[in-house]
Protein backbone atom coordinates (compact mmCIF):
# COMPACT_ATOMS: atom_id res chain seq x y z
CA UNK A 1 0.00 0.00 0.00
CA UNK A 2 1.20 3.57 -1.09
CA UNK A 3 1.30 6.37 1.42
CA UNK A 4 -0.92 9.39 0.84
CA UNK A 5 1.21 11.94 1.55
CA UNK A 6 2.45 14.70 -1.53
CA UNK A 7 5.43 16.59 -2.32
CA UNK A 8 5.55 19.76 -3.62
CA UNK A 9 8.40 22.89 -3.85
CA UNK A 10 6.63 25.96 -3.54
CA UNK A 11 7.60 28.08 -6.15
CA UNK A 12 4.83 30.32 -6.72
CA UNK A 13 2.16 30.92 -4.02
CA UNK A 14 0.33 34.31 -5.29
CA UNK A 15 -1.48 34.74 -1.71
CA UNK A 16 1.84 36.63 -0.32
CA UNK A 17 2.63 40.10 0.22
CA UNK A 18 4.26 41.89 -2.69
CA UNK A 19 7.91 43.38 -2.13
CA UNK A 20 9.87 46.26 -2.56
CA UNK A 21 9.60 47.41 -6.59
CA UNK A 22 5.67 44.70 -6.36
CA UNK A 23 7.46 41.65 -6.80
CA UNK A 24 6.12 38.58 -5.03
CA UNK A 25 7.65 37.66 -1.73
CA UNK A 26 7.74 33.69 -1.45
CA UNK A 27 9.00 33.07 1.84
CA UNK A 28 8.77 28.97 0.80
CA UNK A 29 10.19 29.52 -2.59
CA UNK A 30 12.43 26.38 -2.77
CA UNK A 31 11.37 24.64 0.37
CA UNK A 32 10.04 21.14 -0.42
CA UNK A 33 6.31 21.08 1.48
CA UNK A 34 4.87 17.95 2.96
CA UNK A 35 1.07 17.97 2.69
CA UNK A 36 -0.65 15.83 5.45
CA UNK A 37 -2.36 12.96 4.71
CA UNK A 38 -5.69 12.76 3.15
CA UNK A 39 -5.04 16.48 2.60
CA UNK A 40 -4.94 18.29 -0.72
CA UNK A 41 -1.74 20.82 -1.25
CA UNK A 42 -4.46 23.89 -1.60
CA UNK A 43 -6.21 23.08 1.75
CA UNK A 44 -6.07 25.53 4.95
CA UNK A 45 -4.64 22.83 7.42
CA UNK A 46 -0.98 22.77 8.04
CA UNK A 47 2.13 21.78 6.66
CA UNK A 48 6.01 20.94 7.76
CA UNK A 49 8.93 21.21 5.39
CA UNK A 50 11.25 18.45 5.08
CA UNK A 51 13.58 19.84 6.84
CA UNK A 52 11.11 20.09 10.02
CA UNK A 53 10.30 16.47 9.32
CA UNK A 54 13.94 15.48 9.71
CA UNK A 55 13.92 17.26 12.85
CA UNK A 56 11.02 16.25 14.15
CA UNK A 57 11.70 12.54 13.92
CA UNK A 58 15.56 13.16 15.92
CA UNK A 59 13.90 14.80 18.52
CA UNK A 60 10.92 12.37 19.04
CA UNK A 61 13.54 9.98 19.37
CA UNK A 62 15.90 11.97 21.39
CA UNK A 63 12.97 12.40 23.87
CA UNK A 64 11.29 9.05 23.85
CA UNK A 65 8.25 9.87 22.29
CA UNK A 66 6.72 7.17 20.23
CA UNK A 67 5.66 8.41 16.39
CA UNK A 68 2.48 5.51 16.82
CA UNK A 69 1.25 7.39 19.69
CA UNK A 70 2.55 10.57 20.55
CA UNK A 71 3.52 13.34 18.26
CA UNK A 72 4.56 17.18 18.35
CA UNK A 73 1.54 19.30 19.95
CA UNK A 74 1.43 23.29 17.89
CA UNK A 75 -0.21 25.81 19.58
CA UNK A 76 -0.64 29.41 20.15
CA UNK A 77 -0.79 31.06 23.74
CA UNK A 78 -1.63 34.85 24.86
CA UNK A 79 1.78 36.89 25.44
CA UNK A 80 4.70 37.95 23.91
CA UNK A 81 6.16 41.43 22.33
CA UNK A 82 3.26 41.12 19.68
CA UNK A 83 0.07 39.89 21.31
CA UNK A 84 0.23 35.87 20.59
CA UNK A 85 3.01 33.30 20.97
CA UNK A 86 3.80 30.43 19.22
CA UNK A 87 4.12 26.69 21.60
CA UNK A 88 5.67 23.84 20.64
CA UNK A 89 6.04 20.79 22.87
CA UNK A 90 5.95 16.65 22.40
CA UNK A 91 2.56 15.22 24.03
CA UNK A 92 2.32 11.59 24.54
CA UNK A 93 -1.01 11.53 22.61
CA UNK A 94 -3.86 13.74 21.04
CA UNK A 95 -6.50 15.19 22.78
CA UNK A 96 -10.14 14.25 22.31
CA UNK A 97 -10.25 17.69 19.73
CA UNK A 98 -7.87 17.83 18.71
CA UNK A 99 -6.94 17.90 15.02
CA UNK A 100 -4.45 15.63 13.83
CA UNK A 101 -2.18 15.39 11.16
CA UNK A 102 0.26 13.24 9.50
CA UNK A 103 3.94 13.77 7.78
CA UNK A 104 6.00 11.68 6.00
CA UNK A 105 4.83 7.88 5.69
CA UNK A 106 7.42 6.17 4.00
CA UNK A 107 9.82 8.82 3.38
CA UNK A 108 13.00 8.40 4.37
CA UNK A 109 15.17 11.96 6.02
CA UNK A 110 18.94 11.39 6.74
CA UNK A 111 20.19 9.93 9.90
CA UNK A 112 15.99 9.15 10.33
CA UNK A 113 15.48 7.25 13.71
CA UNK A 114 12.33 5.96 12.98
CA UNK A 115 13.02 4.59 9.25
CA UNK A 116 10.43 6.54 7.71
CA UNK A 117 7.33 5.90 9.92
CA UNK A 118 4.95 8.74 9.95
CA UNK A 119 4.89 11.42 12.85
CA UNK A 120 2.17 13.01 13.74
CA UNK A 121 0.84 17.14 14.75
CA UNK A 122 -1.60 17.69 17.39
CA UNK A 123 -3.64 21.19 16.96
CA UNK A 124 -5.59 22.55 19.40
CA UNK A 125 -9.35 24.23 18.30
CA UNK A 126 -8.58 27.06 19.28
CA UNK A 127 -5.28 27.22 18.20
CA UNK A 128 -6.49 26.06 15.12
CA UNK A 129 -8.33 29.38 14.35
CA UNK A 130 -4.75 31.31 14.28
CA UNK A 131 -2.56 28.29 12.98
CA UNK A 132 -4.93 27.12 9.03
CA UNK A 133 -2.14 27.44 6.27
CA UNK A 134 0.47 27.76 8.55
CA UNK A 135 3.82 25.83 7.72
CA UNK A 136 6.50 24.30 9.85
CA UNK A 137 9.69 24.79 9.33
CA UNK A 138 13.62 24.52 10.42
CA UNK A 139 15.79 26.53 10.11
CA UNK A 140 19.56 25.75 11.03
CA UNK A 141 21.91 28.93 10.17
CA UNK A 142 25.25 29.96 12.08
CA UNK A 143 23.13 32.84 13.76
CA UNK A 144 20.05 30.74 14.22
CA UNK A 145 18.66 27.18 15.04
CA UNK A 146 15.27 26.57 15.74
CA UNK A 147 11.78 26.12 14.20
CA UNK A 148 10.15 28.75 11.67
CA UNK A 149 6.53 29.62 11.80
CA UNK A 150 5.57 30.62 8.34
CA UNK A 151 1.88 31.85 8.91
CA UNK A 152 0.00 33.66 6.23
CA UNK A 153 -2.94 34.37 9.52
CA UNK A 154 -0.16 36.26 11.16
CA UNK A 155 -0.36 40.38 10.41
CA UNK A 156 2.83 42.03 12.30
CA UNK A 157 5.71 39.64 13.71
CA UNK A 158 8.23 40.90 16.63
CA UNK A 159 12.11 40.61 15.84
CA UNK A 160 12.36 36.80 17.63
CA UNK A 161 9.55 35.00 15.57
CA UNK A 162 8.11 33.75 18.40
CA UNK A 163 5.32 36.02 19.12
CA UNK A 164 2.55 37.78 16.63
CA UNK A 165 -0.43 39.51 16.23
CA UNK A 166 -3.62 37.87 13.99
């Protein structure tokens, strides 16, 4: 059986802001996009990059989290410099509303723990609301390490990333 789970490299997205001089502003041009499964690439859910998968999967591991049960819980919070912040956090399983989502069935990141097996994102309602069309992803720099929040819902961002205003 075939996993349902599509790749695409965003290379033109019209929804963002235009730039200096109107030219498009992609910030996932050349990113390779996971699309969960059972979801289509234009639905508002949410998304990882490879690169978060790859992450993701080492640091399940790294913490003892099982990808069959538990999975990587998003989440946004009151507070911060711009009104909202973004939480991230392993939980050892969804809760009852939670929406669920799953990344990567059957393919295969370097130095992958898990040997491909699927992990899964645990969204909160209410979270929800701020987080549709939001993608995931890491971002590993000299100056930076960490996970990216790219979230077309979000309207001002402060200097850290972590924090926003809807």
């Amino acid at each position: 059986m075939m996993a349902m789970v599509s790749l695409q490299t965003e290379t033109s997205r019209a929804a963002h802001a235009a730039g200096p001089g109107g030219d498009t502003k992609n910030p996932l041009a050349g990113m390779t996009v996971l699309t969960a499964e059972g979801q289509e690439p234009a639905q508002k859910g949410i998304q990882i990059t490879e690169k978060a998968l790859k992450r993701i999967r080492v640091a399940m591991a790294k913490e003892g989290v099982s990808p069959e049960q538990g999975g990587l819980r998003v989440g946004i919070q009151g507070g911060g410099c711009s009104g909202l912040s973004y939480n991230i956090r392993f939980d050892s399983q969804p809760r009852e509303r939670d929406r669920v989502y799953s990344f990567g069935a059957g393919i295969e990141t370097v130095g992958d723990p898990t040997n491909g097996a699927p992990i899964r994102v645990f969204v909160d309602p209410k979270s929800f609301i701020y987080l549709h069309g939001m993608v995931l992803d890491f971002e590993e720099t000299l100056m930076r390490q960490g996970f990216n929040f790219i979230n077309p819902n979000s309207t001002k961002s402060c200097g850290c990333g972590s924090s926003f205003t809807a």
